[in-house]
N, C-alpha and C. Protein backbone atom coordinates (compact mmCIF):
# COMPACT_ATOMS: atom_id res chain seq x y z
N UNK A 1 0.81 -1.20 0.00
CA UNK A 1 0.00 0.00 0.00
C UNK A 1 0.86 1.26 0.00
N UNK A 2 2.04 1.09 0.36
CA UNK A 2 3.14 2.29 0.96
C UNK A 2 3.40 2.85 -0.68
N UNK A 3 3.74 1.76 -1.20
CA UNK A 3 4.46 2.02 -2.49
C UNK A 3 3.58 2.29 -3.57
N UNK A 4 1.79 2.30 -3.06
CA UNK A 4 1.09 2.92 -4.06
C UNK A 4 0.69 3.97 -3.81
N UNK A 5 1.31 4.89 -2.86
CA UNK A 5 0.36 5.86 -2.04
C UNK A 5 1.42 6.65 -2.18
N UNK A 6 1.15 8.36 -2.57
CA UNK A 6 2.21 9.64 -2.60
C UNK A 6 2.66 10.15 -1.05
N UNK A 7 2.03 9.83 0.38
CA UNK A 7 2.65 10.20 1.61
C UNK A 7 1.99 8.82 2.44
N UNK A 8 2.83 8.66 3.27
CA UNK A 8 1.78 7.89 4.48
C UNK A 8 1.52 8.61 5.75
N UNK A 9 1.03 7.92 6.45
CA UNK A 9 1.28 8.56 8.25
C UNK A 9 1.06 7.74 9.24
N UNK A 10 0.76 8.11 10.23
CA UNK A 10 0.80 7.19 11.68
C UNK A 10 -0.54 8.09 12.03
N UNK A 11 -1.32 7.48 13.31
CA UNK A 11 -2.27 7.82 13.74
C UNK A 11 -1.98 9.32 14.75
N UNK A 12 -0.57 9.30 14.91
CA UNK A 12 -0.46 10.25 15.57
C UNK A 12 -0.17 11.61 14.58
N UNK A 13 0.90 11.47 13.45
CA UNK A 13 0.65 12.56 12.32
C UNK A 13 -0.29 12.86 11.37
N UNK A 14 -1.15 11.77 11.22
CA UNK A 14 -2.38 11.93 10.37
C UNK A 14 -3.14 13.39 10.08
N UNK A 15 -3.20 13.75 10.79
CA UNK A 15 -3.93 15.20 10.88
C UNK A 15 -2.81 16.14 9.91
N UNK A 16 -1.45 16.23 10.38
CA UNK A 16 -0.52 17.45 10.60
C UNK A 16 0.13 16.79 8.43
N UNK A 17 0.01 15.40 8.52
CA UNK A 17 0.12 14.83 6.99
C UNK A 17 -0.55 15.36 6.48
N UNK A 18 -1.89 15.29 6.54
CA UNK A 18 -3.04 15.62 5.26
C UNK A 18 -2.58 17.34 5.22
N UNK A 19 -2.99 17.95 6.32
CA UNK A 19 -2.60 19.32 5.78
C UNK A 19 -1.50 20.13 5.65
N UNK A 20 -0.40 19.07 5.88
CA UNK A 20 1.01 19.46 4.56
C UNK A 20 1.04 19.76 3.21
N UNK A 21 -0.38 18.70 2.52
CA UNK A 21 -0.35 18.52 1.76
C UNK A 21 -1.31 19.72 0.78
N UNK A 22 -0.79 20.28 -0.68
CA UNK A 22 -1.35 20.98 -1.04
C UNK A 22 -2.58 20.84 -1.77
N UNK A 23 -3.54 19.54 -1.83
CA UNK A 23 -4.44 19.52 -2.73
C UNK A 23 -5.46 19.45 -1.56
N UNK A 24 -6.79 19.60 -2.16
CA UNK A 24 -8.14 20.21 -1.48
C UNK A 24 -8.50 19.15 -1.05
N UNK A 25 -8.48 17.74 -1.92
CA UNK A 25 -9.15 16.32 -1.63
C UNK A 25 -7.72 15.60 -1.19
N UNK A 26 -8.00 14.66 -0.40
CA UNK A 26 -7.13 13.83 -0.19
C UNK A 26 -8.01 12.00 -0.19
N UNK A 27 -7.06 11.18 -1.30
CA UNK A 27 -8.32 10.00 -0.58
C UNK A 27 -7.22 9.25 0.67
N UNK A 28 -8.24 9.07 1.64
CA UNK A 28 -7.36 8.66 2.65
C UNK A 28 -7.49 7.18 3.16
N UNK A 29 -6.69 6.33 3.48
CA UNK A 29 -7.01 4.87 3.03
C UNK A 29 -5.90 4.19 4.71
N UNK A 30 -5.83 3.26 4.92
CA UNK A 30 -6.94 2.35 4.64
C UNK A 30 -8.29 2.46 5.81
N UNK A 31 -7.97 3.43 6.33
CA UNK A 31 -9.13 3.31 7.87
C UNK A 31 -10.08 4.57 7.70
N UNK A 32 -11.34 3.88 7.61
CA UNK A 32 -12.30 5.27 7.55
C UNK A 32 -12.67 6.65 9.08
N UNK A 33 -11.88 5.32 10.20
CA UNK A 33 -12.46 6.04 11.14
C UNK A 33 -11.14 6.91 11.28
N UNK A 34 -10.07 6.83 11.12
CA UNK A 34 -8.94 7.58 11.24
C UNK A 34 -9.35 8.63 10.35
N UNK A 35 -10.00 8.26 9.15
CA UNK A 35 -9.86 9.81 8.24
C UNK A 35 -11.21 10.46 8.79
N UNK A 36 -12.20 10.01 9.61
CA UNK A 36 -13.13 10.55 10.23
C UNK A 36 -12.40 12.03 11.01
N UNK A 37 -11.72 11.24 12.19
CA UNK A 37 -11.08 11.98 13.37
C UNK A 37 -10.50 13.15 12.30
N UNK A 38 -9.59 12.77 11.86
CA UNK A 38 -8.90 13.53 10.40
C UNK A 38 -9.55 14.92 10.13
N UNK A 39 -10.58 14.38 9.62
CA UNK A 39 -11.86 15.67 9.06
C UNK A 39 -12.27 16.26 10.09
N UNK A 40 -11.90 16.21 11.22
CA UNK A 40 -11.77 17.60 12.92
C UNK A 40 -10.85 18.58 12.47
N UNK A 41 -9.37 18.20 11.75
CA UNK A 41 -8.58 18.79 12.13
C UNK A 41 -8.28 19.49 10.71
N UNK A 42 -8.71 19.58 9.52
CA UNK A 42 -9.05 19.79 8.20
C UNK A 42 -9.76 20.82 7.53
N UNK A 43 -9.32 21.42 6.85
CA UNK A 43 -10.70 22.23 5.93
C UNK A 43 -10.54 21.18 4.78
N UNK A 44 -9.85 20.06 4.33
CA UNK A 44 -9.88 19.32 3.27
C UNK A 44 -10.88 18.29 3.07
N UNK A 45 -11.50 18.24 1.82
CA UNK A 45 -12.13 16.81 1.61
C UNK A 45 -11.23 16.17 1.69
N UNK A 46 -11.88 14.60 2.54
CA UNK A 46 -11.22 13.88 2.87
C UNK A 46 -12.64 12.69 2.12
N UNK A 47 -11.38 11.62 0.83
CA UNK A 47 -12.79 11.05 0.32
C UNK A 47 -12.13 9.55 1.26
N UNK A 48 -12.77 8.72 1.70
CA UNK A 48 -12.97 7.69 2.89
C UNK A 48 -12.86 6.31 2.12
N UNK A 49 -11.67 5.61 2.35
CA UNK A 49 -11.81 4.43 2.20
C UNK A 49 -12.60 3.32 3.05
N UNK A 50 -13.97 2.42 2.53
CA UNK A 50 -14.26 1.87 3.59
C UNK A 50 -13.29 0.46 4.20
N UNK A 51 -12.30 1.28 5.27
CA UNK A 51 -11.98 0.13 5.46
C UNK A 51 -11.56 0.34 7.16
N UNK A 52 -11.20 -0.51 7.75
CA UNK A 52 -11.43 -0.24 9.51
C UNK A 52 -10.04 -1.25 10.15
N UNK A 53 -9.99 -1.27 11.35
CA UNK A 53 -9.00 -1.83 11.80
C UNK A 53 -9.92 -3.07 12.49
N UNK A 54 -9.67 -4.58 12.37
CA UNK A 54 -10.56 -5.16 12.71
C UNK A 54 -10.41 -5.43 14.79
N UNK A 55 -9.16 -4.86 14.98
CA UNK A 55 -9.14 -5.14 16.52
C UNK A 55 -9.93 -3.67 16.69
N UNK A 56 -9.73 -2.56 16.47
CA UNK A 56 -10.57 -1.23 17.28
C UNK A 56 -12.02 -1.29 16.79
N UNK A 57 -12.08 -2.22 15.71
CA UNK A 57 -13.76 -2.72 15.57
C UNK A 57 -14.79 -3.27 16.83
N UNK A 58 -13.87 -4.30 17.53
CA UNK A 58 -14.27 -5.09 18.55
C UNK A 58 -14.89 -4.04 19.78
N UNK A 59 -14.27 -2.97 20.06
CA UNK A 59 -14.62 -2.39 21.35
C UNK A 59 -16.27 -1.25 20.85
N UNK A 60 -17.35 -1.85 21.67
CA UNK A 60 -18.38 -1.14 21.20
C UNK A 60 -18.78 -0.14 22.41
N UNK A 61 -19.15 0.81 21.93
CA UNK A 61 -20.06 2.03 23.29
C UNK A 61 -20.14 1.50 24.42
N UNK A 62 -21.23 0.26 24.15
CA UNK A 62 -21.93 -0.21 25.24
C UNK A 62 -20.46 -0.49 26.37
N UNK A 63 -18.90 -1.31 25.86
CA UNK A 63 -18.06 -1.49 26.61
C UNK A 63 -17.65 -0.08 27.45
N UNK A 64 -17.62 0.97 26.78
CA UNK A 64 -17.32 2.12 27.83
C UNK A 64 -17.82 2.33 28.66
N UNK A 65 -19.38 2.58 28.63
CA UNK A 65 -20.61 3.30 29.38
C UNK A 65 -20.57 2.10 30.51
N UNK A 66 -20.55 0.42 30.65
CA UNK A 66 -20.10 -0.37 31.19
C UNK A 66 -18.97 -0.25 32.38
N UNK A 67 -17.60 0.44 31.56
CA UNK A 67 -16.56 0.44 31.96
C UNK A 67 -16.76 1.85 33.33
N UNK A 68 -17.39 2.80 32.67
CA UNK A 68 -17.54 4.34 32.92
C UNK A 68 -18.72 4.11 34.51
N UNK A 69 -19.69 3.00 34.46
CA UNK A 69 -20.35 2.79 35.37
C UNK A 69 -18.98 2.06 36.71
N UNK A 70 -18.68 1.43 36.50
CA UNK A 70 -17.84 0.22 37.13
C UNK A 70 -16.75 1.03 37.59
N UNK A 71 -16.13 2.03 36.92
CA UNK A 71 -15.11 2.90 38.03
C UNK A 71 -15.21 4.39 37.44
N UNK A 72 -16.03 4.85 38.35
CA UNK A 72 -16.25 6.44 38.00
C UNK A 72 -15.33 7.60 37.86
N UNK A 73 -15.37 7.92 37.59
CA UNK A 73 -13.85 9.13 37.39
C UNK A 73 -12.55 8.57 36.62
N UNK A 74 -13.18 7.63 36.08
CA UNK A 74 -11.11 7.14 35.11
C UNK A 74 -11.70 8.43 33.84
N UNK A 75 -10.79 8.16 33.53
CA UNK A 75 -10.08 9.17 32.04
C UNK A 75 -10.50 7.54 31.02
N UNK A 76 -10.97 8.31 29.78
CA UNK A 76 -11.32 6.52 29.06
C UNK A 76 -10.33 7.84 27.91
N UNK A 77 -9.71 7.01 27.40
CA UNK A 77 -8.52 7.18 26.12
C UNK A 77 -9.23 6.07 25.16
N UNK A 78 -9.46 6.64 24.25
CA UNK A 78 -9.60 5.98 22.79
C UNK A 78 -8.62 5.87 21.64
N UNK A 79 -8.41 5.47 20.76
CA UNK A 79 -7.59 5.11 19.90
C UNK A 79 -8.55 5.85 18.44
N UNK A 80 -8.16 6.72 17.46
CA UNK A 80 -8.80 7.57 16.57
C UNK A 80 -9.10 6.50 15.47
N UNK A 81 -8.82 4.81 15.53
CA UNK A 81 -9.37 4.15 14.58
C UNK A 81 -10.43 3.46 15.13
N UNK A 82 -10.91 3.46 16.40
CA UNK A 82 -12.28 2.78 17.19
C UNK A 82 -13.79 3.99 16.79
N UNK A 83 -14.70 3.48 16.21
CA UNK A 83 -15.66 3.42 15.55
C UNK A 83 -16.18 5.24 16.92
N UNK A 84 -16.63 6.13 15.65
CA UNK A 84 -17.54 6.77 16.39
C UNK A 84 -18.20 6.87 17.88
N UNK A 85 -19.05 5.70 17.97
CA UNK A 85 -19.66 5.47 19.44
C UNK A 85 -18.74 5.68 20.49
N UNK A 86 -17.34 5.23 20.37
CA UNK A 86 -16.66 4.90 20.98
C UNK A 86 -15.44 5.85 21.55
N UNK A 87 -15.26 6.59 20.42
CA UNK A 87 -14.57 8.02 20.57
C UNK A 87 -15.52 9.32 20.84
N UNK A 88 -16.56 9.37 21.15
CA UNK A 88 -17.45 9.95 21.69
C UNK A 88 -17.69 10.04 22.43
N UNK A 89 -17.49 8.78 23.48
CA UNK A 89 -17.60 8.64 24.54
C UNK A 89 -15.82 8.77 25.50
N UNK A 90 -15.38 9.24 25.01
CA UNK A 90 -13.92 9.18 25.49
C UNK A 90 -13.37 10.45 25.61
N UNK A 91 -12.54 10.96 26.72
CA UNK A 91 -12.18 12.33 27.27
C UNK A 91 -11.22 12.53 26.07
N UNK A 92 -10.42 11.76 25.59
CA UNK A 92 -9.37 12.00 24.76
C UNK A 92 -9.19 11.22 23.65
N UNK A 93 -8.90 11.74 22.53
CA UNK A 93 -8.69 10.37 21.59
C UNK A 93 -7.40 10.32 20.68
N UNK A 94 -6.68 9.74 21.21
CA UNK A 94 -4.84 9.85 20.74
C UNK A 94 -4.60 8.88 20.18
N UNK A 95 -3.38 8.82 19.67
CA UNK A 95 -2.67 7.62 18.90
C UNK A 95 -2.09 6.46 20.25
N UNK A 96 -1.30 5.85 20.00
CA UNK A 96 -1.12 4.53 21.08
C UNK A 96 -0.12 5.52 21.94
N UNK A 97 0.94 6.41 21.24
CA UNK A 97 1.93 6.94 21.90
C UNK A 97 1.17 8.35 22.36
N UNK A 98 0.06 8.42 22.01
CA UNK A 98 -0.30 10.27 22.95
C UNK A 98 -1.05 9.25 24.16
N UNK A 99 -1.72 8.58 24.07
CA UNK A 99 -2.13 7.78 25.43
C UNK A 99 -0.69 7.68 26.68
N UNK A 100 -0.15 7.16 26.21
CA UNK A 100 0.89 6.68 26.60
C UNK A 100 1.64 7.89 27.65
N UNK A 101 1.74 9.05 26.56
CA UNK A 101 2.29 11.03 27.39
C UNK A 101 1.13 11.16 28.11
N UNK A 102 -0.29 10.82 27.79
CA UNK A 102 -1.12 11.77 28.25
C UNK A 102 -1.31 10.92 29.79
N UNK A 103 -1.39 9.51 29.77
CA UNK A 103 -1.84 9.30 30.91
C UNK A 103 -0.37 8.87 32.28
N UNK A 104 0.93 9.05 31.67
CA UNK A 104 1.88 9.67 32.03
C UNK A 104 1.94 10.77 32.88
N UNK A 105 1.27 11.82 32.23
CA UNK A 105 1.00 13.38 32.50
C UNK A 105 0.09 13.19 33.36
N UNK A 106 -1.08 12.85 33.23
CA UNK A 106 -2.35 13.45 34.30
C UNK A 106 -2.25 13.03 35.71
N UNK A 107 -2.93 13.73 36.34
CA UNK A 107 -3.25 13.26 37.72
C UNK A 107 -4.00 12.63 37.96
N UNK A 108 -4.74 11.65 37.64
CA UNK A 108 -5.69 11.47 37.10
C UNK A 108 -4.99 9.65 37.14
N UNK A 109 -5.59 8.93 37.95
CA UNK A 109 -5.02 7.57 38.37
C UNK A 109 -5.55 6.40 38.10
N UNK A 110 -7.07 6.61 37.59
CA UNK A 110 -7.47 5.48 36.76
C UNK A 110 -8.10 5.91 35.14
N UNK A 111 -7.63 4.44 34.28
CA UNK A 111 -7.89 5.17 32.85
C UNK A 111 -8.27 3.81 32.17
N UNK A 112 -9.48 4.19 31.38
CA UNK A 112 -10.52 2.87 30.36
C UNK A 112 -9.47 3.11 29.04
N UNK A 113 -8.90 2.15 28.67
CA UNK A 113 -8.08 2.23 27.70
C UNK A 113 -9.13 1.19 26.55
N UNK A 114 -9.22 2.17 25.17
CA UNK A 114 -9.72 1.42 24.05
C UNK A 114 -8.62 1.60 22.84
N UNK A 115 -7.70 0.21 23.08
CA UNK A 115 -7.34 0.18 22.01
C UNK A 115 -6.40 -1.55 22.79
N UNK A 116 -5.41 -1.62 21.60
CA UNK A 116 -5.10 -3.15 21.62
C UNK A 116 -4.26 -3.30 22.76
N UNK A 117 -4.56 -4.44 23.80
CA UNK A 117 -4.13 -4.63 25.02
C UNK A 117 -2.64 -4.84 25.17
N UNK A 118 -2.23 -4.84 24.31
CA UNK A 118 -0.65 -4.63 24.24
C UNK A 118 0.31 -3.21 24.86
N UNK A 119 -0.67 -2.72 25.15
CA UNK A 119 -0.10 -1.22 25.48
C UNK A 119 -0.10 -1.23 26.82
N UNK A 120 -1.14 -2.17 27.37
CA UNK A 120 -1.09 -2.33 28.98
C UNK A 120 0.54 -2.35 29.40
N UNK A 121 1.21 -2.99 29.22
CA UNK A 121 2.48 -3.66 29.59
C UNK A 121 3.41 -2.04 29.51
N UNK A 122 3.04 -1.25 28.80
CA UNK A 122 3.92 -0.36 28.52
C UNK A 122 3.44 0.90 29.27
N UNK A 123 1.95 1.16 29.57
CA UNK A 123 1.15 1.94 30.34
C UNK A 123 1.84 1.51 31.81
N UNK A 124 1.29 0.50 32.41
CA UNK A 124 1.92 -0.19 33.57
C UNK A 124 3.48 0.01 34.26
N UNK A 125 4.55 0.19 32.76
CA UNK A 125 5.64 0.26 33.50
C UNK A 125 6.00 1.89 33.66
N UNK A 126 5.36 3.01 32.48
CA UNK A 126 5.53 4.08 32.99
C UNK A 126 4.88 4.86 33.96
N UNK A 127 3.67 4.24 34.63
CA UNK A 127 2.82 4.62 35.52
C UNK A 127 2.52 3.61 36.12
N UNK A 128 3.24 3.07 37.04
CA UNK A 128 2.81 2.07 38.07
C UNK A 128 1.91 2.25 39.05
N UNK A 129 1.74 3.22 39.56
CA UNK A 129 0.60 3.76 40.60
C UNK A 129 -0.32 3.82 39.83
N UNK A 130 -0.98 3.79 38.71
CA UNK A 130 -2.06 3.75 37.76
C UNK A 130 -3.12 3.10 37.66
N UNK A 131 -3.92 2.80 37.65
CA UNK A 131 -4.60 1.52 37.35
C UNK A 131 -5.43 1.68 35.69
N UNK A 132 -5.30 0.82 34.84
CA UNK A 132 -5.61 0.92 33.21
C UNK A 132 -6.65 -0.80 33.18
N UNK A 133 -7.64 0.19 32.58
CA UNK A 133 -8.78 -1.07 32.40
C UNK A 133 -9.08 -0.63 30.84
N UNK A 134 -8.78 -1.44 30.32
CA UNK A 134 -8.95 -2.07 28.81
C UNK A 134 -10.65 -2.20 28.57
N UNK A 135 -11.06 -2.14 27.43
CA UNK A 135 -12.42 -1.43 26.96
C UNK A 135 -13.27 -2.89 26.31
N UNK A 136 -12.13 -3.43 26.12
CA UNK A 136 -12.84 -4.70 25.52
C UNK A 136 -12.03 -6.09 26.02
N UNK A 137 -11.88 -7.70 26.39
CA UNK A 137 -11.46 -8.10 26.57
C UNK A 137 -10.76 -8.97 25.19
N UNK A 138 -11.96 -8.25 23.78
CA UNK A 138 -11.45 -8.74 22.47
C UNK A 138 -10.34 -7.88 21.74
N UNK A 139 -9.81 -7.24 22.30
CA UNK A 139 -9.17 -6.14 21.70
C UNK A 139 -7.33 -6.70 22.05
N UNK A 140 -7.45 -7.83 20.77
CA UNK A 140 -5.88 -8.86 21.24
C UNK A 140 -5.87 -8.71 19.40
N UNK A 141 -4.36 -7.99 18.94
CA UNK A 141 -4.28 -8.12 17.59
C UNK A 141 -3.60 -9.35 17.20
N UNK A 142 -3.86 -10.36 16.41
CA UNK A 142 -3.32 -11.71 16.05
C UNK A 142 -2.12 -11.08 15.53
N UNK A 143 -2.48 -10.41 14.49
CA UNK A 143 -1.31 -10.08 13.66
C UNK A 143 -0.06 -9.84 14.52
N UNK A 144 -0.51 -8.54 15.57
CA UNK A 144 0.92 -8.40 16.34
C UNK A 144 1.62 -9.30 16.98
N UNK A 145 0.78 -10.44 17.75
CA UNK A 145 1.04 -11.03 18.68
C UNK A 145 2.06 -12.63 17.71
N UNK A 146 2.52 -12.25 16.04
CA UNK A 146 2.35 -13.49 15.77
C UNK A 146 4.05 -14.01 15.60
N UNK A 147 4.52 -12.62 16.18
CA UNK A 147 6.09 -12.74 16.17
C UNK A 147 6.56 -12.68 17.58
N UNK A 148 6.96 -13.46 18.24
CA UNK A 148 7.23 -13.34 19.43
C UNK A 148 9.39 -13.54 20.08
N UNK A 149 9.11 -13.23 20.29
CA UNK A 149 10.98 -13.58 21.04
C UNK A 149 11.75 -14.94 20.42
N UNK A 150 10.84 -15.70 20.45
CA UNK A 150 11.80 -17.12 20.21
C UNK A 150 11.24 -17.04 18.86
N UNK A 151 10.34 -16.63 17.68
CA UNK A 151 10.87 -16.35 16.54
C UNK A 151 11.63 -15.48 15.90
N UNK A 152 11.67 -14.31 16.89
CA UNK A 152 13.46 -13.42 16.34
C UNK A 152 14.45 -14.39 16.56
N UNK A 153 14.78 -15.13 17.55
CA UNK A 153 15.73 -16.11 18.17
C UNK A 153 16.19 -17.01 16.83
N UNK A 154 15.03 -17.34 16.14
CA UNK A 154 15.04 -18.75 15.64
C UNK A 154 15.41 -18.12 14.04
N UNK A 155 14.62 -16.61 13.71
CA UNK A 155 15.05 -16.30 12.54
C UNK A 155 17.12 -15.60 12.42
N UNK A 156 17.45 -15.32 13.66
CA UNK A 156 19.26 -15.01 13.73
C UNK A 156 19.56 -16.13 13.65
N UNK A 157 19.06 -17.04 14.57
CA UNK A 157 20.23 -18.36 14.53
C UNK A 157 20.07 -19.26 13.44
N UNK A 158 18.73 -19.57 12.79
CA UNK A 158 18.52 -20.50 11.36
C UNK A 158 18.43 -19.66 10.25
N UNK A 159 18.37 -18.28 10.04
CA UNK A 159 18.60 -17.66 9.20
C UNK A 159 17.04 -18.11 8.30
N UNK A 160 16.15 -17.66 9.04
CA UNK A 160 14.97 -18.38 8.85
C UNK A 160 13.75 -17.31 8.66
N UNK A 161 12.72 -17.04 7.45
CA UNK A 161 11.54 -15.99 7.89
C UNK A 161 12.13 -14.87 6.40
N UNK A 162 12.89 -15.20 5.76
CA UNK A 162 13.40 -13.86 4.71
C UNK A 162 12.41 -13.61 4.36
N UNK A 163 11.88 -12.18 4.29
CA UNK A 163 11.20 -11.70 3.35
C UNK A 163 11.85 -10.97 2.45
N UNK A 164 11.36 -11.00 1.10
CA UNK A 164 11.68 -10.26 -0.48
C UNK A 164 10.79 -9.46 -0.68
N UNK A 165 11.23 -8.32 -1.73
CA UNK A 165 10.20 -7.51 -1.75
C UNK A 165 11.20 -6.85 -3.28
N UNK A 166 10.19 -6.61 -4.09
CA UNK A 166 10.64 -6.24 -5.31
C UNK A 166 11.72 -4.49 -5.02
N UNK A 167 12.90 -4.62 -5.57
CA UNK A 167 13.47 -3.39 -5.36
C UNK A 167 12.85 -1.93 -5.69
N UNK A 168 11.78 -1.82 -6.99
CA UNK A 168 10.53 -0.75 -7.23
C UNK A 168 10.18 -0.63 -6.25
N UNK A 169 9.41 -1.46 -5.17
CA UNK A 169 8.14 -1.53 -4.77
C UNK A 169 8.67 -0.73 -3.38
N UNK A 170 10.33 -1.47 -2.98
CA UNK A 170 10.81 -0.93 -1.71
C UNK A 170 11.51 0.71 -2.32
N UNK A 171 11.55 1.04 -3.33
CA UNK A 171 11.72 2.27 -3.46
C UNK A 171 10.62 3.45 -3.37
N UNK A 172 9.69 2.98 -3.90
CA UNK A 172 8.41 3.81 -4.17
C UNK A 172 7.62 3.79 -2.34
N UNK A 173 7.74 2.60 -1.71
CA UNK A 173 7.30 2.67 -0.82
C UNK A 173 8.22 3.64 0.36
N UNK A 174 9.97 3.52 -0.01
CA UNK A 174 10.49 4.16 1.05
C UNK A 174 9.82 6.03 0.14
N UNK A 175 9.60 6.23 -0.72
CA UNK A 175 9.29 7.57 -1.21
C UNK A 175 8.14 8.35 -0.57
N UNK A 176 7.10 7.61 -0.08
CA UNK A 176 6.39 8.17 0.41
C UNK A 176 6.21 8.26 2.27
N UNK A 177 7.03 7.00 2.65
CA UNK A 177 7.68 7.30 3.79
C UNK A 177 8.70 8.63 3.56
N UNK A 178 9.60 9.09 3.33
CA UNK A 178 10.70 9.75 3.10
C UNK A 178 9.16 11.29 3.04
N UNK A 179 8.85 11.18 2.58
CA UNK A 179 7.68 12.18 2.10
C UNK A 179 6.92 12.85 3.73
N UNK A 180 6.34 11.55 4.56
CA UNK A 180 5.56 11.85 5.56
C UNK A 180 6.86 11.93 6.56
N UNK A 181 8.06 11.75 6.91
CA UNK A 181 8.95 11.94 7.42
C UNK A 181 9.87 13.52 7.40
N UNK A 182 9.07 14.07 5.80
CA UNK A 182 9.53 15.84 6.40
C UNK A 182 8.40 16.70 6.82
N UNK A 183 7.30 16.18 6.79
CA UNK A 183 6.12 16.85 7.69
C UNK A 183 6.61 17.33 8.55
N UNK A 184 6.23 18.47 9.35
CA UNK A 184 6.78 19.06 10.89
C UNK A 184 4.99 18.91 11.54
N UNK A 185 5.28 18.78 12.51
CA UNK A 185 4.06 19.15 13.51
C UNK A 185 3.27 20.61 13.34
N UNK A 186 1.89 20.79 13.12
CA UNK A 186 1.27 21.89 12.43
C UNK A 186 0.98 21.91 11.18
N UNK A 187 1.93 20.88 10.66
CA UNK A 187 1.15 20.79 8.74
C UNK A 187 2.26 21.59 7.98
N UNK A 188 3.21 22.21 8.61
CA UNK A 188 4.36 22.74 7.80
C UNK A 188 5.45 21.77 7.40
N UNK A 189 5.70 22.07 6.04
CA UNK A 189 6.25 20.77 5.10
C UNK A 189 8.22 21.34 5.84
């Protein structure tokens, strides 16, 4: 997708990407709810790929308002690819790493986290006095979880797992990385 696309971004530059950029429309791909959040921060058409993240799919409203009954006063952090209902209902809605500063930062000692439970481990060690309750108990990405320690182990020592990738494809794709990499924060190129 990298290598068919003129910039990329991360959930956290998404906003400050699109309006680097000088054209009016942007089509923005692959997550509709990211280019949702997107169109807050925009005077640009933004035309919407329908397509979604299938772990920030899993966490629905009903899990917050649930969560929001069960310990009153947390901070609920959303993730800007979890569906409408869900970022609506949430004090803040950041990328994995503004969660991460923000609930760092606050005073503020319990927090409904909606996004993939992998972040617990990393929430936990920079805020140990914290307490972080996760929004869904389905919110486990296969994909991430499918490389673990003893297959780095096994791909150094057997020389095992190569991936290829056509030399075009890794050029065109590092081009539009290289592209969203001189963005500055604010949308200035």
């Amino acid at each position: 997708m990298k290598a068919l696309s003129d910039i990329c971004c991360t959930s956290s530059n998404a906003a400050d990407v699109v309006n680097s950029l000088e054209e009016d429309e942007v089509i923005f791909i692959p997550d509709m709810y990211l280019a949702s959040h997107v169109e807050k921060f925009t005077e640009k058409k933004i035309i919407k790929y329908k397509g979604f993240c299938p772990v920030h799919q899993r966490v629905a409203g009903e899990d917050i308002i649930r969560l929001k009954k069960k310990h009153p006063g947390a901070v609920t952090l959303a993730h800007p690819e979890c569906a409408p209902g869900v970022t609506e209902l949430a004090d803040a809605v950041l990328s994995t790493s503004g969660m991460i500063k923000y609930a760092a930062g606050s005073s503020a000692s319990d927090f409904i986290i909606a996004t993939e439970k992998g972040i617990l481990y990393r929430l936990k060690k920079d805020s140990p006095d914290k307490h972080f309750y996760i929004a869904s108990k389905e919110l486990v990405c296969p994909n991430m979880k499918l490389t673990g320690m003893q297959s780095v182990l096994d791909a150094l020592i057997y020389d095992r797992y190569e991936i290829s990738v056509p030399p075009n494809v890794i050029e065109r794709a590092k081009e539009a990385l290289d592209r969203m990499l001189k963005v500055r924060p604010g949308g200035a190129k």
